[in-house]
C-alpha atoms as a PDB file:
ATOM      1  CA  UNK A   1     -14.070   2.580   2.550  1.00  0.00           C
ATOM      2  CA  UNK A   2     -10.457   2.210   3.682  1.00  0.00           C
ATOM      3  CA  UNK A   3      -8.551   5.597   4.153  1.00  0.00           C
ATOM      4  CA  UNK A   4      -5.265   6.990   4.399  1.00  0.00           C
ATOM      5  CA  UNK A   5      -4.601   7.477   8.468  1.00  0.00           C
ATOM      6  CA  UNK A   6      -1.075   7.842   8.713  1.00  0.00           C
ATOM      7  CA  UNK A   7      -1.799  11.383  11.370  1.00  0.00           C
ATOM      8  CA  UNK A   8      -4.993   9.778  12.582  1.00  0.00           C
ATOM      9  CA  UNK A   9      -4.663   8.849  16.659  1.00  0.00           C
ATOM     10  CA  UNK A  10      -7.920   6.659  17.697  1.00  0.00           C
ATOM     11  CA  UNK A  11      -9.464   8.518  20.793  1.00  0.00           C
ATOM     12  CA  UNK A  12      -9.928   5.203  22.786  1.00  0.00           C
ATOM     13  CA  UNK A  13      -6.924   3.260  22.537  1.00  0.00           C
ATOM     14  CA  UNK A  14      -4.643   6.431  21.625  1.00  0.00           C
ATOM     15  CA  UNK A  15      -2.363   4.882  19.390  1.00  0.00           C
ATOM     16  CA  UNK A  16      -1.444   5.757  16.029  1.00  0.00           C
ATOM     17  CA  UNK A  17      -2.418   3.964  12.961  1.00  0.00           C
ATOM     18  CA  UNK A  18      -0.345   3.038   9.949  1.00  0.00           C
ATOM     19  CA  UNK A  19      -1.091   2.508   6.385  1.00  0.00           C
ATOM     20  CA  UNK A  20       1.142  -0.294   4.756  1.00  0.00           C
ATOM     21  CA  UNK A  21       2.003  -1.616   1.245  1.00  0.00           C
ATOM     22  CA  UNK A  22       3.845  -4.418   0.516  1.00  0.00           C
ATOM     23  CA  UNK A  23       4.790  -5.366  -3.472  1.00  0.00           C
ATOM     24  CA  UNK A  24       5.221  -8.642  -3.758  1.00  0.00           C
ATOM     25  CA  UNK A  25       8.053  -8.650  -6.827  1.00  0.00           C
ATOM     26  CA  UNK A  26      11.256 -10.777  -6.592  1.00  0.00           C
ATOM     27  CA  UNK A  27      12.365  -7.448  -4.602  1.00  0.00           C
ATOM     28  CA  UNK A  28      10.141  -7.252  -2.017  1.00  0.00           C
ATOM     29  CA  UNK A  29       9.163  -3.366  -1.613  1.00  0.00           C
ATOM     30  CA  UNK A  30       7.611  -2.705   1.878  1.00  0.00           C
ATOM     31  CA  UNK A  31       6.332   0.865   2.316  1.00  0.00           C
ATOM     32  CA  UNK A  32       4.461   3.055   5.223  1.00  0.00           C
ATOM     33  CA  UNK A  33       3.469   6.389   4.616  1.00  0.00           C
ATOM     34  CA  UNK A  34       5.098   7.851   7.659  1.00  0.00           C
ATOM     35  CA  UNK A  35       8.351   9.749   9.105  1.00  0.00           C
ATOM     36  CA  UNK A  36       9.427   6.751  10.607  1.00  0.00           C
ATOM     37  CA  UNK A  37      10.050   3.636   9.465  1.00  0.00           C
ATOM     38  CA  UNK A  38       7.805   0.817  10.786  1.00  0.00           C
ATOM     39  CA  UNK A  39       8.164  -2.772  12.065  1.00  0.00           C
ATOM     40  CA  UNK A  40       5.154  -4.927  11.705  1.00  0.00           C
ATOM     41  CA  UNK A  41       5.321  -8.739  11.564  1.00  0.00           C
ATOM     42  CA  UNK A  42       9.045  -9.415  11.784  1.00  0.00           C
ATOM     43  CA  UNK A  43       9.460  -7.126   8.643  1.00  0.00           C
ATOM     44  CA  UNK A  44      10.407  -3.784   8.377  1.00  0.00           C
ATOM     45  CA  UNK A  45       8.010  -0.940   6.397  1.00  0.00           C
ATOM     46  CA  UNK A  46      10.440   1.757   5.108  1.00  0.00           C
ATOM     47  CA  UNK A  47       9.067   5.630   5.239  1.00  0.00           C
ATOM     48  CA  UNK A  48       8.047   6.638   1.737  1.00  0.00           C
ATOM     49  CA  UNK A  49       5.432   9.208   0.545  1.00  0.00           C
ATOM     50  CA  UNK A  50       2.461   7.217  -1.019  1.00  0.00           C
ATOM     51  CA  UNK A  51      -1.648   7.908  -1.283  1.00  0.00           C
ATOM     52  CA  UNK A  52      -4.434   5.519  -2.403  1.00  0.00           C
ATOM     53  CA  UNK A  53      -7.067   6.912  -4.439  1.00  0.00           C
ATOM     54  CA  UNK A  54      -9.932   6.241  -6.092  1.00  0.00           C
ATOM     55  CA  UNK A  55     -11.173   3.234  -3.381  1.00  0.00           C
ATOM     56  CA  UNK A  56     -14.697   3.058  -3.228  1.00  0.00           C
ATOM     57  CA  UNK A  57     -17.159   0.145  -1.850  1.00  0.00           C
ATOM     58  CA  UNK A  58     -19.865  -1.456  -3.749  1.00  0.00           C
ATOM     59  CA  UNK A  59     -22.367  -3.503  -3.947  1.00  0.00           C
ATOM     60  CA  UNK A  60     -23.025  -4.103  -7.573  1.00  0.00           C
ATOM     61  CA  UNK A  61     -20.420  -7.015  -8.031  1.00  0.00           C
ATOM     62  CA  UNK A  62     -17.963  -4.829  -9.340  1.00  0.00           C
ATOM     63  CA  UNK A  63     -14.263  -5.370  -8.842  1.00  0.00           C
ATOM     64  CA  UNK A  64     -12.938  -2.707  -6.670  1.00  0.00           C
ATOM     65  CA  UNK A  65      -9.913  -1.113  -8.549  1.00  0.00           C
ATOM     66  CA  UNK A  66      -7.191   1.609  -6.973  1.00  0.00           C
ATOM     67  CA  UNK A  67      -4.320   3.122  -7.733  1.00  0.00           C
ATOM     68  CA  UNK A  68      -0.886   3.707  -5.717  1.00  0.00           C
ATOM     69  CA  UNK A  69       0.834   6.622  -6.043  1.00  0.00           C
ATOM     70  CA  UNK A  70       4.233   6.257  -4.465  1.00  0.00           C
ATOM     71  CA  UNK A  71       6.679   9.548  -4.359  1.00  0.00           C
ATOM     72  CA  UNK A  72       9.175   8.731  -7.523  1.00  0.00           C
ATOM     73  CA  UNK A  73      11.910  11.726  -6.405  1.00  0.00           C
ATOM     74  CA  UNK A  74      14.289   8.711  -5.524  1.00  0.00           C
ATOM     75  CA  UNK A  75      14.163   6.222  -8.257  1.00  0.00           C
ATOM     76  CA  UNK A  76      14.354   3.549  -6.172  1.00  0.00           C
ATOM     77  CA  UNK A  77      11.388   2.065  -6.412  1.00  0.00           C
ATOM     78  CA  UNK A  78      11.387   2.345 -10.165  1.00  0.00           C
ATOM     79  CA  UNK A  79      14.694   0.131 -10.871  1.00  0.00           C
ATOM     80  CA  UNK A  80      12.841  -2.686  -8.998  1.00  0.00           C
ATOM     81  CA  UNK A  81       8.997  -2.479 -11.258  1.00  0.00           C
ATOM     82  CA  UNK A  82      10.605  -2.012 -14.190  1.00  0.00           C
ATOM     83  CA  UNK A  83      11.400  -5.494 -14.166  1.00  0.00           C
ATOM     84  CA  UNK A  84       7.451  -6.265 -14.475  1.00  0.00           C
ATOM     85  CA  UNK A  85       4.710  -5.682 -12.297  1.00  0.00           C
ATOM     86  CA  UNK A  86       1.798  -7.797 -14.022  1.00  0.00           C
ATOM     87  CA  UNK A  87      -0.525 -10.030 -11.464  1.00  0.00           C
ATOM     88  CA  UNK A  88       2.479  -8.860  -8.703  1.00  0.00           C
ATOM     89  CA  UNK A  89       0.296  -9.457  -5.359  1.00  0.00           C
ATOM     90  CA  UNK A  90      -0.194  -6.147  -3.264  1.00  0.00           C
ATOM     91  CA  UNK A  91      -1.297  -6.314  -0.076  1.00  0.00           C
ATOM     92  CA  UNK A  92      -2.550  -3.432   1.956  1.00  0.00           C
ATOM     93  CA  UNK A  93      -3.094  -2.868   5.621  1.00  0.00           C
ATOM     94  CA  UNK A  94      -3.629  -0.605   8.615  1.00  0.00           C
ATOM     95  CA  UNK A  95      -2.176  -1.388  11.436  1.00  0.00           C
ATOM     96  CA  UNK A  96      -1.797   0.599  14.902  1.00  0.00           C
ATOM     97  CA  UNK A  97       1.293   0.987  17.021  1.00  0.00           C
ATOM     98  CA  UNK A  98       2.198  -2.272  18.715  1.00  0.00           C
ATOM     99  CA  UNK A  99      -0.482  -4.483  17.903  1.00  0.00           C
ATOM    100  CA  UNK A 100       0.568  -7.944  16.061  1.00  0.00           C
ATOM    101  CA  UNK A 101      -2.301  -8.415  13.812  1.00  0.00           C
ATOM    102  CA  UNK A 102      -3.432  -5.618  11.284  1.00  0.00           C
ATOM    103  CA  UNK A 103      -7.068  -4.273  12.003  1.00  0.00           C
ATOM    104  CA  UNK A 104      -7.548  -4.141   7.515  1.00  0.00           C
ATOM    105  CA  UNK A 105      -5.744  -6.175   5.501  1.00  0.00           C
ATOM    106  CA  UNK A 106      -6.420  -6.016   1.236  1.00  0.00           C
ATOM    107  CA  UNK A 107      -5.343  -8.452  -1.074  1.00  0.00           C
ATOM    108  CA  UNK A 108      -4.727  -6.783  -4.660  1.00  0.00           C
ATOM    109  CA  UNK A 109      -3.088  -7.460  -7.463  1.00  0.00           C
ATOM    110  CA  UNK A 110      -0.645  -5.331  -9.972  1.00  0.00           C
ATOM    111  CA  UNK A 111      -2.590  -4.625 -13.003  1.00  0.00           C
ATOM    112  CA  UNK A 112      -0.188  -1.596 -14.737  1.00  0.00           C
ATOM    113  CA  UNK A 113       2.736   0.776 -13.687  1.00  0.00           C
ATOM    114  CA  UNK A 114       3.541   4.264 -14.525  1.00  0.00           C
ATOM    115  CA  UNK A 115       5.936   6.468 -13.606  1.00  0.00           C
ATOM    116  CA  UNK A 116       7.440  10.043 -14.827  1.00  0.00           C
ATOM    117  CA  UNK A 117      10.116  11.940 -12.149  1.00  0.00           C
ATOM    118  CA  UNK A 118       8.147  12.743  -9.464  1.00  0.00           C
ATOM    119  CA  UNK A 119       5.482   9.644  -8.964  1.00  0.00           C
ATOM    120  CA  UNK A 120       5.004   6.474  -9.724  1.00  0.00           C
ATOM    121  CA  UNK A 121       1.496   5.081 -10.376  1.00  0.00           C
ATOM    122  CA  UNK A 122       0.155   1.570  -9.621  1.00  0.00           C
ATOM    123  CA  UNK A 123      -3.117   0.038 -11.049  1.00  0.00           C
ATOM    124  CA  UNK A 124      -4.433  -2.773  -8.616  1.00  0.00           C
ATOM    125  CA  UNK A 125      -7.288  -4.749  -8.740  1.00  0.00           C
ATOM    126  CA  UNK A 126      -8.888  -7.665  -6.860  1.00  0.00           C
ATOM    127  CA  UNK A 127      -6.991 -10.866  -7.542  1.00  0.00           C
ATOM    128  CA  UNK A 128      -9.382 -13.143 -10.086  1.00  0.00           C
ATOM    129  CA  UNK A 129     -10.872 -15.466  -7.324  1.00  0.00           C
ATOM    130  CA  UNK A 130     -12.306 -12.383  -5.414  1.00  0.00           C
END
């Protein structure tokens, strides 16, 4: 299962490990849930509040499905999805302080948006050749 480690430090290489989004829309939105904004393959991840929920693994053949929810207090990020969101590719990874490559790295795509003035919700699910 992939999880949120934003505060997690790994014991043996003692370096801290990022969680990034990046929304493919005409706009590209590039997000890491941190204090900090975050460089990571010549592009830089700007610090904004976000969880993933409801990941799970399985074996069954099922198409894993999860949902963004990115802090809405802004607006930002809302003035760039309301220009539609469907089949937008989302990629997700976890990365750790200076390393090149990312350790996880999830291809998803945009299946819905929500938003009301606090968060903004975002259905993803494996892109159809999964």
């Amino acid at each position: 299962m992939l999880n949120q480690n934003t505060d997690f430090t790994n014991p043996h290489l003692n370096k801290v490990v990022h969680t990034l989004i990046e929304i493919q829309t005409d706009t590209v939105i590039r997000l890491v849930d941190d204090n900090d904004d975050f460089s990571f393959g010549g592009h830089t991840f700007n610090k904004f509040p976000f969880q993933l929920q409801g990941i799970t693994e399985s074996n069954s053949g099922e198409v894993p499905k999860i949902t963004i929810q990115i802090s809405n207090v802004t607006n930002l990020i809302t003035q760039i999805l309301e220009e539609g969101i469907d089949d937008t590719p989302v990629i997700i990874r976890v990365v750790r302080d200076g390393e090149t490559t990312a350790d996880l790295e999830y291809n998803f795509v945009a299946q819905s948006v929500s938003y009301d003035a606090q968060n903004i919700s975002l259905d993803l699910t494996a892109p159809a050749n999964y």
